[in-house]
Protein backbone atom coordinates (compact mmCIF):
# COMPACT_ATOMS: atom_id res chain seq x y z
CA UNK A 1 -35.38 38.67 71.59
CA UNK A 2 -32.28 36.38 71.91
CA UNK A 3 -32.73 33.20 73.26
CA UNK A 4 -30.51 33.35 76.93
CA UNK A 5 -27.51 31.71 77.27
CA UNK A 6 -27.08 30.06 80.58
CA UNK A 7 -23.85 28.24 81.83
CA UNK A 8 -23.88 25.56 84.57
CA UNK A 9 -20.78 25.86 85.97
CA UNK A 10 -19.47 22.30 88.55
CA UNK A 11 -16.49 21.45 90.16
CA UNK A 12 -15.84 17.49 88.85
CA UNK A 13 -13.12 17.01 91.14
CA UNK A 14 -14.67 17.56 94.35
CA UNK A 15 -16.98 14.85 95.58
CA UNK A 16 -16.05 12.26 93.24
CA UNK A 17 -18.95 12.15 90.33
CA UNK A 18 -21.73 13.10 92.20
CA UNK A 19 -21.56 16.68 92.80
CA UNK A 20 -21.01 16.83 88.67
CA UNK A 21 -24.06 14.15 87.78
CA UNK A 22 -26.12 16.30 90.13
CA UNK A 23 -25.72 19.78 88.09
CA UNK A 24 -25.76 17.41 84.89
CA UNK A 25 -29.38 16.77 86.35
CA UNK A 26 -30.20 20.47 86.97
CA UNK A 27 -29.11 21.58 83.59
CA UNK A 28 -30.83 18.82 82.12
CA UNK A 29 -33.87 20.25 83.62
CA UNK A 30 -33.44 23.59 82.85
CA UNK A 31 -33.08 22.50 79.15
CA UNK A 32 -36.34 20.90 79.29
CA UNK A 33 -37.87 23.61 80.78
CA UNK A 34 -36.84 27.01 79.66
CA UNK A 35 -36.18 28.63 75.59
CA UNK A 36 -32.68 28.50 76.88
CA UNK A 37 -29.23 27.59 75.34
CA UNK A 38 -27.89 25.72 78.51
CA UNK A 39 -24.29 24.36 79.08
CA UNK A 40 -22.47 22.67 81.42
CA UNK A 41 -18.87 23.75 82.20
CA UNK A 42 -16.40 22.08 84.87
CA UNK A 43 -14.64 24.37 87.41
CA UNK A 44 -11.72 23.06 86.50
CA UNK A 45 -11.59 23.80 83.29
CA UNK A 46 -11.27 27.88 84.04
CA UNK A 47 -9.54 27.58 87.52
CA UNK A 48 -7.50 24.06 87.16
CA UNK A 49 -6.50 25.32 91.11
CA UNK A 50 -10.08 24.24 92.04
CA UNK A 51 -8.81 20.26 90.63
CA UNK A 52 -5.89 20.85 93.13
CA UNK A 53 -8.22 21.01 96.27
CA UNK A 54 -10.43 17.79 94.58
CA UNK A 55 -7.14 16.00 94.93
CA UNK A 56 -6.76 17.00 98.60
CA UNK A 57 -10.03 15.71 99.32
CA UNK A 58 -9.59 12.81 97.44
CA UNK A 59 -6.58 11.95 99.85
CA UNK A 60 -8.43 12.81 102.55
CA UNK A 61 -11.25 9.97 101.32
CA UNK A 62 -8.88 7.71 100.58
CA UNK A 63 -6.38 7.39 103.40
CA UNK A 64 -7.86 8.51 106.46
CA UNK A 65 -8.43 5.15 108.84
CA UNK A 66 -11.40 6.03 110.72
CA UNK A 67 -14.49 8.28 110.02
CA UNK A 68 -12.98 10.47 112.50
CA UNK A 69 -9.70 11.51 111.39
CA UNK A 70 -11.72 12.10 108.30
CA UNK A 71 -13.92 14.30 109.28
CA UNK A 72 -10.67 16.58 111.23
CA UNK A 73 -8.54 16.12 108.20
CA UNK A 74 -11.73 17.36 105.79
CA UNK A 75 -12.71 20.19 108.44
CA UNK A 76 -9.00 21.58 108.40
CA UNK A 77 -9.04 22.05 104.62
CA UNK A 78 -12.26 23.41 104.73
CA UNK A 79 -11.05 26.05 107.50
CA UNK A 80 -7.91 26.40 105.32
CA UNK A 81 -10.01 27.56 102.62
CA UNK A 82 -12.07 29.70 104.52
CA UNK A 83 -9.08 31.60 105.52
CA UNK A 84 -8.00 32.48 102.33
CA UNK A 85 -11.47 33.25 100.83
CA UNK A 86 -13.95 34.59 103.92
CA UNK A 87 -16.61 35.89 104.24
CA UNK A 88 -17.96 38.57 101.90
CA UNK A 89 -15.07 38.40 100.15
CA UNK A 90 -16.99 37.74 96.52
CA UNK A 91 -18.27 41.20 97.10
CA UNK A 92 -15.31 42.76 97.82
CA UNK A 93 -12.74 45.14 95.78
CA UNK A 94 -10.40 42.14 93.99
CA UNK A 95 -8.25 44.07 91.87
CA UNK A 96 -4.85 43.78 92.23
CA UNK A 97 -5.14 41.00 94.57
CA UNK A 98 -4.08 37.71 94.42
CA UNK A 99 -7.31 36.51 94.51
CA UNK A 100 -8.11 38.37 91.32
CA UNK A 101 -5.46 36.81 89.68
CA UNK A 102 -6.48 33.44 90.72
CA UNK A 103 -10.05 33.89 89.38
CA UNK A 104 -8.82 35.76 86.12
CA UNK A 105 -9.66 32.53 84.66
CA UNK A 106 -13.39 32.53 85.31
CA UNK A 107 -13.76 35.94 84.47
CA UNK A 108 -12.04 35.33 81.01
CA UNK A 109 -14.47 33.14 80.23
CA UNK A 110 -17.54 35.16 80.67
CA UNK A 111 -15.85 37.77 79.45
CA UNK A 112 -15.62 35.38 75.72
CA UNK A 113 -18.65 34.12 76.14
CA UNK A 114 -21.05 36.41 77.76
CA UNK A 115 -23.51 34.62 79.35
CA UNK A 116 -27.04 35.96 80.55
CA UNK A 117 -26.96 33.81 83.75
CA UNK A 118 -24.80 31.75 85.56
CA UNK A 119 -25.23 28.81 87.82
CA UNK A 120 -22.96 27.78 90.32
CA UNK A 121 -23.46 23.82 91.68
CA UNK A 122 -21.69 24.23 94.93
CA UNK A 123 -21.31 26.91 97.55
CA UNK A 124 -17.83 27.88 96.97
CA UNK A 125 -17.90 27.62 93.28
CA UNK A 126 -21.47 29.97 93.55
CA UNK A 127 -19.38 32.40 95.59
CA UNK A 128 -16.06 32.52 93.04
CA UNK A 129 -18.75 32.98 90.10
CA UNK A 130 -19.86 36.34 91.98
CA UNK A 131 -17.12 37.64 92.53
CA UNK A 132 -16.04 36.64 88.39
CA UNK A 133 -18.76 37.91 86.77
CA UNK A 134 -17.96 41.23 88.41
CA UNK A 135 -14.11 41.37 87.55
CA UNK A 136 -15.06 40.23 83.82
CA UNK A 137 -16.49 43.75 83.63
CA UNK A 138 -19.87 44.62 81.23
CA UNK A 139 -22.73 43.21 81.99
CA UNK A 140 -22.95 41.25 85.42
CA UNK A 141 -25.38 38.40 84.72
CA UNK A 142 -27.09 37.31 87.71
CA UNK A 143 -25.73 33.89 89.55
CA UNK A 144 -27.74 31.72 90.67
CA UNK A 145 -26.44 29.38 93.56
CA UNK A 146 -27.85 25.47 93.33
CA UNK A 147 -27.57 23.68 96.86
CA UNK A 148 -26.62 20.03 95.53
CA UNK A 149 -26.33 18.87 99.02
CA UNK A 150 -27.84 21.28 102.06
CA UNK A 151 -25.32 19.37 104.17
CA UNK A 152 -22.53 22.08 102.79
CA UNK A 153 -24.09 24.64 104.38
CA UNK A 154 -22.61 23.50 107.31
CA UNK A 155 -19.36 25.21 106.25
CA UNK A 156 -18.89 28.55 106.19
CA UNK A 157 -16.64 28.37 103.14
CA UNK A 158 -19.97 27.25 100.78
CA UNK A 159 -22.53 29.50 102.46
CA UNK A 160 -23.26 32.77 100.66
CA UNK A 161 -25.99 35.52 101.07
CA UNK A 162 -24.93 37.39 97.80
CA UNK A 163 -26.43 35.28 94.57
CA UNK A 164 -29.26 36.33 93.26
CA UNK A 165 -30.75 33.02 94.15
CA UNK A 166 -30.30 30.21 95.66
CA UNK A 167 -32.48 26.57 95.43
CA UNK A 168 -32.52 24.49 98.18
CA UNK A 169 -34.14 21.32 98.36
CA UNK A 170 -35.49 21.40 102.05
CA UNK A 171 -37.58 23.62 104.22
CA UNK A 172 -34.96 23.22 106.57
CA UNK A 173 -31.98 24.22 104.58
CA UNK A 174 -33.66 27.77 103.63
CA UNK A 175 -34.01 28.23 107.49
CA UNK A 176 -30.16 27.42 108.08
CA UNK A 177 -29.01 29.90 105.51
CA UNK A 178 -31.25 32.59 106.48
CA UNK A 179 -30.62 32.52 110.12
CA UNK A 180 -26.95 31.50 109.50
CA UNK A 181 -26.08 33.83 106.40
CA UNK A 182 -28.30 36.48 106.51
CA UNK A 183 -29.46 35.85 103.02
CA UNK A 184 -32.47 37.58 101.95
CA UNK A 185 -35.93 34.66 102.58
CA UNK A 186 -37.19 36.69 99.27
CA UNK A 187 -33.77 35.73 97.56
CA UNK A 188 -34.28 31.71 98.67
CA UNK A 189 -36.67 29.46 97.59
CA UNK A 190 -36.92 25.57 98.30
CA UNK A 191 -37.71 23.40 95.39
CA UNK A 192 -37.53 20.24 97.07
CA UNK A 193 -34.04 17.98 96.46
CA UNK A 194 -33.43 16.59 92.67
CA UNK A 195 -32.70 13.44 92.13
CA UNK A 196 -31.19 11.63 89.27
CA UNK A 197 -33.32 9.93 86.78
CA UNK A 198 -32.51 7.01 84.62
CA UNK A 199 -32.98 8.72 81.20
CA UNK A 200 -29.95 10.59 81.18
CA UNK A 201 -28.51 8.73 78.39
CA UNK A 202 -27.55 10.75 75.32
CA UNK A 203 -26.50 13.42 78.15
CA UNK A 204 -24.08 12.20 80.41
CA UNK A 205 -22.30 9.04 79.59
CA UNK A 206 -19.38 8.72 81.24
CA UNK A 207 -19.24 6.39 84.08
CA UNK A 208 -16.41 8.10 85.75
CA UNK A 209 -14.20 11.42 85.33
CA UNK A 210 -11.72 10.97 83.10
CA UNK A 211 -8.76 11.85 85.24
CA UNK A 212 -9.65 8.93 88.05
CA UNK A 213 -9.95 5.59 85.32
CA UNK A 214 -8.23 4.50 82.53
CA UNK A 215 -10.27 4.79 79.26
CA UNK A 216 -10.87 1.40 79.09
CA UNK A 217 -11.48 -1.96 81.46
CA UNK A 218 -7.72 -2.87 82.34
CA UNK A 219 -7.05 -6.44 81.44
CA UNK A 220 -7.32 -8.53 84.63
CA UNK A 221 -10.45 -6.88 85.73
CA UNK A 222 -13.31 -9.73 86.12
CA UNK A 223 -15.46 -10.19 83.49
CA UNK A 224 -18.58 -8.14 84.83
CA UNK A 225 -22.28 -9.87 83.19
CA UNK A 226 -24.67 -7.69 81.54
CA UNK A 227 -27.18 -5.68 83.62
CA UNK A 228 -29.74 -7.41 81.27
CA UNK A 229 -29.52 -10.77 82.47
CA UNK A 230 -29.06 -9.88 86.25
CA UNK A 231 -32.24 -11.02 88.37
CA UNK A 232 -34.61 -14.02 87.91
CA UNK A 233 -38.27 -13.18 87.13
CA UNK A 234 -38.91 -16.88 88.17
CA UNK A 235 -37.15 -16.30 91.55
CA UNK A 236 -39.07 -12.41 92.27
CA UNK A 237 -39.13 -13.35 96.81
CA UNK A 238 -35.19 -13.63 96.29
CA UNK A 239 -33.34 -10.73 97.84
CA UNK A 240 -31.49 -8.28 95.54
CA UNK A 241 -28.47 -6.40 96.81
CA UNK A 242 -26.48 -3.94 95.39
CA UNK A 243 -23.36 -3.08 96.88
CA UNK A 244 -21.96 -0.08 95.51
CA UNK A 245 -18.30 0.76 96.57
CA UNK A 246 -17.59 4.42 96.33
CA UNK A 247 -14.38 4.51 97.89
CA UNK A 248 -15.21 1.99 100.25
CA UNK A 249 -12.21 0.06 100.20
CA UNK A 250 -11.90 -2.96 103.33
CA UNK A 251 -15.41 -2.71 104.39
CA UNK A 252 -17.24 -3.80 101.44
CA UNK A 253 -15.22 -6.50 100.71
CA UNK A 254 -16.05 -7.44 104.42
CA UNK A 255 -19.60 -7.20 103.22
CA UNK A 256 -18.84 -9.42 100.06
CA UNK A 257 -16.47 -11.84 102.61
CA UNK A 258 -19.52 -12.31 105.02
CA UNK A 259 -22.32 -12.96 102.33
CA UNK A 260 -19.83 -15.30 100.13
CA UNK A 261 -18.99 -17.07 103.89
CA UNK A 262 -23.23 -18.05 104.23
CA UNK A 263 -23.22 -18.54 100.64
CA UNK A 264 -26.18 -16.52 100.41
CA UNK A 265 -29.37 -16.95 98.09
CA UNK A 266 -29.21 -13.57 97.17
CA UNK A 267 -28.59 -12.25 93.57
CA UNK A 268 -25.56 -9.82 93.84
CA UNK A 269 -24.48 -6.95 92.00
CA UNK A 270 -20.94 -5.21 93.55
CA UNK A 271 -19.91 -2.20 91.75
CA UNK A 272 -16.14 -1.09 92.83
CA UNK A 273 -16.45 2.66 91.48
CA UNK A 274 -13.54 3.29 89.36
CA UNK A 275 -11.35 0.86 91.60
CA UNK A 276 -10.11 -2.16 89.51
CA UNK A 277 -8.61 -3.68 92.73
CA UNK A 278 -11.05 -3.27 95.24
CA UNK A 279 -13.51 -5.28 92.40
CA UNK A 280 -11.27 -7.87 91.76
CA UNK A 281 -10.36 -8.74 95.25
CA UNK A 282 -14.45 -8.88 95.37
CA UNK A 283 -14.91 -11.28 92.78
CA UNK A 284 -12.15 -13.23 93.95
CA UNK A 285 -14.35 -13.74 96.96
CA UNK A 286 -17.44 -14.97 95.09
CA UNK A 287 -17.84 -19.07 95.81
CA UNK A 288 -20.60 -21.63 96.66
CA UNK A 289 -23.37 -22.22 94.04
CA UNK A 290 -24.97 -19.07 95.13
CA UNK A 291 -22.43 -16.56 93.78
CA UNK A 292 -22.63 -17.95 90.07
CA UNK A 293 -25.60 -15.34 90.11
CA UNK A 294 -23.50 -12.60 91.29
CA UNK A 295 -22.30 -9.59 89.20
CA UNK A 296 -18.95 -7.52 89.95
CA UNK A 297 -18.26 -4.11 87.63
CA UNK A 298 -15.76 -1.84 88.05
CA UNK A 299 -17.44 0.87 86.27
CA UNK A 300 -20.84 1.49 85.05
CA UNK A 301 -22.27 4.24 83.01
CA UNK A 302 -25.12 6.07 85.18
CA UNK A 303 -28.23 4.73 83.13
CA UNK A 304 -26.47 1.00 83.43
CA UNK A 305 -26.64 1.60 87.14
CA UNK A 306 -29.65 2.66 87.34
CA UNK A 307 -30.96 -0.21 85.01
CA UNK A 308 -29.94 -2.46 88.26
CA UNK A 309 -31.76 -0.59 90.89
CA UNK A 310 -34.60 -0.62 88.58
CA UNK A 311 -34.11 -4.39 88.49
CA UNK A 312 -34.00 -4.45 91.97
CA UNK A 313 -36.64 -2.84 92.84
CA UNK A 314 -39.00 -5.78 91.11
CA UNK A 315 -38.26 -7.84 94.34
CA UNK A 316 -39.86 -6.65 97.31
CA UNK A 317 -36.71 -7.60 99.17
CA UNK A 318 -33.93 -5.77 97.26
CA UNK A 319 -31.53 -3.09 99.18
CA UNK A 320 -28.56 -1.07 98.07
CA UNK A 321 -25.59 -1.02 100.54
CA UNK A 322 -23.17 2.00 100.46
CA UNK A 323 -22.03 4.59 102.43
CA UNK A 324 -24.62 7.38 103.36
CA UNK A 325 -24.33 10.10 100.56
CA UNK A 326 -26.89 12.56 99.61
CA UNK A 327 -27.72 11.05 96.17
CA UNK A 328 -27.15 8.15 96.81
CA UNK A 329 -29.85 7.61 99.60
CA UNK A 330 -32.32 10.00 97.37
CA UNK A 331 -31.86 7.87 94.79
CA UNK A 332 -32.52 4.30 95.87
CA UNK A 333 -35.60 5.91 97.40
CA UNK A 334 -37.06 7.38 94.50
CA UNK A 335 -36.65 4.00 92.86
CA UNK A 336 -38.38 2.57 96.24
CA UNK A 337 -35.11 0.76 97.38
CA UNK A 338 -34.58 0.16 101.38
CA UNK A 339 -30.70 1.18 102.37
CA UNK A 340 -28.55 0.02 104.46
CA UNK A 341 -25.61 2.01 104.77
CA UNK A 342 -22.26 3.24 106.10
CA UNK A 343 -21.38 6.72 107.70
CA UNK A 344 -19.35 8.14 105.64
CA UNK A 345 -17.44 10.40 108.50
CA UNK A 346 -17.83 13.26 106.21
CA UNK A 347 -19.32 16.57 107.67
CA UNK A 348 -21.29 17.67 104.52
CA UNK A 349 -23.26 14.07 105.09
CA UNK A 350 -23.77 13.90 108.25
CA UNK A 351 -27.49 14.76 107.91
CA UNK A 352 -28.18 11.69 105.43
CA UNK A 353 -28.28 8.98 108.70
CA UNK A 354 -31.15 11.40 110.23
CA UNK A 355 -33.04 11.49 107.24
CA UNK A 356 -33.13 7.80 106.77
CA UNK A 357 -33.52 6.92 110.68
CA UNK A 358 -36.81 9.71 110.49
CA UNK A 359 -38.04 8.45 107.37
CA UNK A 360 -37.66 4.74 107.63
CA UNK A 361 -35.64 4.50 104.59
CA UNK A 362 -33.48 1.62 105.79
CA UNK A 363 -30.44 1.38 108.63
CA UNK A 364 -27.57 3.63 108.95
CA UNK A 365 -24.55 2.56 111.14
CA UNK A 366 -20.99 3.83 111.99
CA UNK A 367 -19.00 0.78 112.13
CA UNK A 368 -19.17 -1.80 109.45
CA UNK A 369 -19.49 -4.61 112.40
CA UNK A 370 -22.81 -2.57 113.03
CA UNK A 371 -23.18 -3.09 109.12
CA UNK A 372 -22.79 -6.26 108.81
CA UNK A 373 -24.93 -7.47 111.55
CA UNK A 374 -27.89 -5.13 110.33
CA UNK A 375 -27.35 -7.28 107.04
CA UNK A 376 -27.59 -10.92 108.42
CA UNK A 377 -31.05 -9.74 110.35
CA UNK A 378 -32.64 -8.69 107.49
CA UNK A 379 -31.53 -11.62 105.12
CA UNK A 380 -32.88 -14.04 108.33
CA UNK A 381 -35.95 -12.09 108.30
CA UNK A 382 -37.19 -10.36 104.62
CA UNK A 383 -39.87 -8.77 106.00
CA UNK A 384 -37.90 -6.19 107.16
CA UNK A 385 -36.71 -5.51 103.97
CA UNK A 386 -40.27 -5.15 102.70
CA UNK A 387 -41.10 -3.30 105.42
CA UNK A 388 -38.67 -0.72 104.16
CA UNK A 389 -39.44 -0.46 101.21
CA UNK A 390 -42.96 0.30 102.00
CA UNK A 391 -41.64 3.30 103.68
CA UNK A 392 -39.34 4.45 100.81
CA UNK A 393 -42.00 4.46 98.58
CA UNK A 394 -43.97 6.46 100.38
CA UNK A 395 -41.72 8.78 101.12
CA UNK A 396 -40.95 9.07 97.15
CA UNK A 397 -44.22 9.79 96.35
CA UNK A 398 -44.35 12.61 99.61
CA UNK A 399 -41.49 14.65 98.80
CA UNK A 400 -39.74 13.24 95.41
CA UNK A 401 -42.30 14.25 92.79
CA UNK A 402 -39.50 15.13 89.89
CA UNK A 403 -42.21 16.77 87.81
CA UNK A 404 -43.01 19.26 90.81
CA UNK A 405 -39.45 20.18 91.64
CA UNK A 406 -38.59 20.90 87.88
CA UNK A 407 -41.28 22.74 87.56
CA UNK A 408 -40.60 25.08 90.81
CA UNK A 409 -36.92 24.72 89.70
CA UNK A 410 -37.90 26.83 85.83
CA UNK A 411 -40.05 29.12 87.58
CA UNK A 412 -37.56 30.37 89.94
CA UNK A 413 -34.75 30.62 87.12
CA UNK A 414 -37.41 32.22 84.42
CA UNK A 415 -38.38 34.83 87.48
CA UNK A 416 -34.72 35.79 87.93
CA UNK A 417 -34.02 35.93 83.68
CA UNK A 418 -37.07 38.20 83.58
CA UNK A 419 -35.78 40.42 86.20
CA UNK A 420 -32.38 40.61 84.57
C-alpha cells in the first residue's frame, strides 16, 4: 500500500503568522505521528483572492483607533464574506458559478496532485477545501477541518458541519459547533488546544511572512543582543519581561516609556514584530543604568523567541506582555510564564481574557492605562508574579500535555485515512 499523501492547507495572510505557525505545528505532528507524506501549502498560493481579504484585515488591525471600531470594522468583513459564501454553500451545485471559478484554483491543485486527505487550518479555508475537492472531480479525499482558535467559531463564515472531521481543542468548543452547526458529535472530537514547541527549527524558520518584512534588518534598525546573553544567572529574583509587539503600535511603547521613566531593575526583551519603527522608537526610549540590560528585535525566528521565554521562565518573576491572542497566552503558559496582557478588540479573541481571568494565568485589561497600572503593582510587589506563575504551571501540566494531544490528534486522522 502507498504511503498517503496529506496536504495542510493555511491561509498566511490572515492573522498575521500565527494562524500559519499553528498548522506548521499540526503538520509537524502529523509527520511525527503517522507513515504519511505531509505538506504544508498556503491558501494563497491556489486562491491569491484569499491574500486580498488578509490585507483587509490587516488594515483593519492596523488603523482602527479603539478596540471597538475594530471589532465593527472586522465583524462587517466577516458578514461581507458570509454573504457571498453562506451557509451550506460548500455542499452545493458550483458549476458555472462564480464561485466555481473563484475556487478553480484549489481544485486544480488536487486535481495535479491528488491527495488522500486534506486539512484545512481555518474555518473558511476548511469549508472552500470541501467544496474543491468536489469540483476537482475523481476521488474526493476526505477534509479534515483543524480549529486553530475555537474563538472563530463565533462567526458563521468559519463554522461548518460538512468535513469529515473536525479537532477542537476544548470541551466547550465541540458543544458550540454541535448546538450551533448541527455537526455530527460522532464527526467532532476534542484533542485539547496545540501549542507551539520550541523545536521547530529545521521546520519553520522564517520569522515573518515574506510579503510583510524586508529580507533583511533595514539599516537604522537598533542593534538587537543575542538571545544567548539575555538574563543574569547571578541576578535569578530579577524580573524578566518580555514585551512582544504584534501590531501594538502606541501602547507598547507606553509600556517601554513607563518602565524606562522608573528606570526599572528589570531585564527587558521588546520584540516589535516585523515593525522596524515601532522598535526603534522603543530603543530610543531605553535610558538609566537599568536599560543597558535591555534587548529590542525587530524580528525573531520562532525558536529565537522561544529561547527567551525559556530564559524567562528561570526567574520566578518573569511575564510576557502582549495583547491577548490564542497562542500567544497558550504559549507563555506552557512555558509556565504569568501574562499580562491587552484586549485585542478582536471578536475571534475575545474568549482568551476569560480563560486567563478563570485560570489565573496573569491580568487581562482593555485599556493600556489599566495595563500599565497592573504592571507597576506587580513590579512593587513580585510575589504576585510568582503567584502566577504557580498557577500557569499548573494549568500546563492540567490541560497542555503535548504528548497527549498529538497522540489523540494521529488517532483521529489515522481513523478517518482508514475509513477512506
Amino acid at each position: 500500500m502507498s504511503v498517503p499523501r496529506i496536504h495542510v492547507i493555511s491561509p498566511r495572510t490572515w492573522g498575521e503568522f500565527g494562524n500559519y505557525l499553528a498548522a506548521t505545528r499540526f503538520a509537524r505532528v502529523l509527520e511525527e505521528h503517522l507513515d504519511a507524506e505531509v505538506s504544508l501549502w498556503e491558501a494563497e498560493s491556489m486562491l491569491p483572492w484569499v491574500g486580498d481579504i488578509g490585507a483587509r484585515i490587516r488594515d483593519i488591525t492596523l488603523t482602527s483607533p479603539t478596540p471597538a471600531t475594530r471589532t465593527e470594522r472586522y465583524l462587517a468583513l466577516m458578514d461581507e464574506l458570509a454573504k457571498d459564501w453562506p451557509r451550506d454553500v460548500e455542499v452545493a451545485p458550483l458549476a458555472g458559478t462564480e464561485r466555481e471559478r473563484r475556487l478553480e484554483g484549489m481544485a486544480g491543485h488536487f486535481r495535479k496532485h491528488a491527495p488522500d486527505l486534506v486539512v484545512g487550518t481555518k474555518g473558511f479555508i476548511s469549508r472552500l477545501c470541501v467544496a474543491a475537492v468536489r469540483l476537482a472531480g475523481g476521488r474526493v479525499p476526505p477534509v479534515v477541518h483543524q480549529v486553530t482558535n475555537p474563538g472563530l467559531l463565533e462567526l458563521p463564515l468559519h463554522r461548518t458541519r460538512h468535513p469529515d472531521l473536525t479537532l477542537v481543542g476544548f470541551d466547550w468548543a465541540r458543544t458550540r459547533l454541535i448546538a450551533d452547526e448541527g455537526a455530527d458529535p460522532r464527526r467532532v472530537r476534542t484533542v485539547g488546544p496545540l501549542v507551539a514547541r520550541h523545536d521547530l527549527k529545521g521546520f519553520l524558520t522564517e520569522p515573518v511572512p515574506p510579503h510583510r518584512a524586508p529580507a533583511r534588518p533595514a539599516a537604522d534598525e537598533p542593534a538587537a543582543e543575542p538571545a544567548v546573553e539575555w538574563g543574569d544567572p547571578a541576578a535569578p529574583e530579577r524580573p524578566r519581561l518580555i514585551v512582544f509587539s504584534n501590531r501594538g503600535g502606541e501602547d507598547y511603547l507606553r509600556i517601554v516609556a513607563r518602565l524606562a521613566e522608573r528606570d526599572a531593575d528589570i531585564d527587558l526583551v521588546f520584540v516589535g514584530y516585523g515593525d522596524v519603527e515601532t522598535t526603534r522608537r522603543a530603543a530610543a526610549l531605553a535610558r538609566g543604568g537599568n536599560a543597558r540590560r535591555w534587548r529590542f528585535h525587530q524580528r525573531l525566528t520562532q525558536p529565537e523567541y522561544f529561547e527567551y521565554i525559556a530564559r524567562a521562565a528561570r526567574s520566578p518573576h518573569a511575564f510576557l506582555v502582549s495583547k491577548a491572542g490564542p497562542a500567544t497566552t497558550l504559549e507563555a503558559a506552557w512555558f509556565g510564564i504569568p501574562v499580562l496582557m491587552l484586549e485585542s478588540g478582536l471578536p475571534m479573541e475575545s474568549w482568551v481574557p476569560h480563560l486567563i481571568r478563570d485560570e489565573g494565568l496573569g491580568q487581562c485589561h482593555r485599556s493600556v492605562d489599566d495595563l500599565v497600572a497592573g504592571l507597576a503593582a506587580w513590579l512593587e510587589d513580585p510575589s504576585a508574579i510568582a503567584a502566577c506563575k504557580a498557577r500557569a504551571t499548573a494549568y500546563a501540566g492540567r490541560a497542555l500535555d503535548q504528548s497527549a494531544t498529538a497522540a489523540r490528534i494521529a488517532r483521529a486522522v489515522r481513523d478517518v485515512l482508514e475509513r477512506s
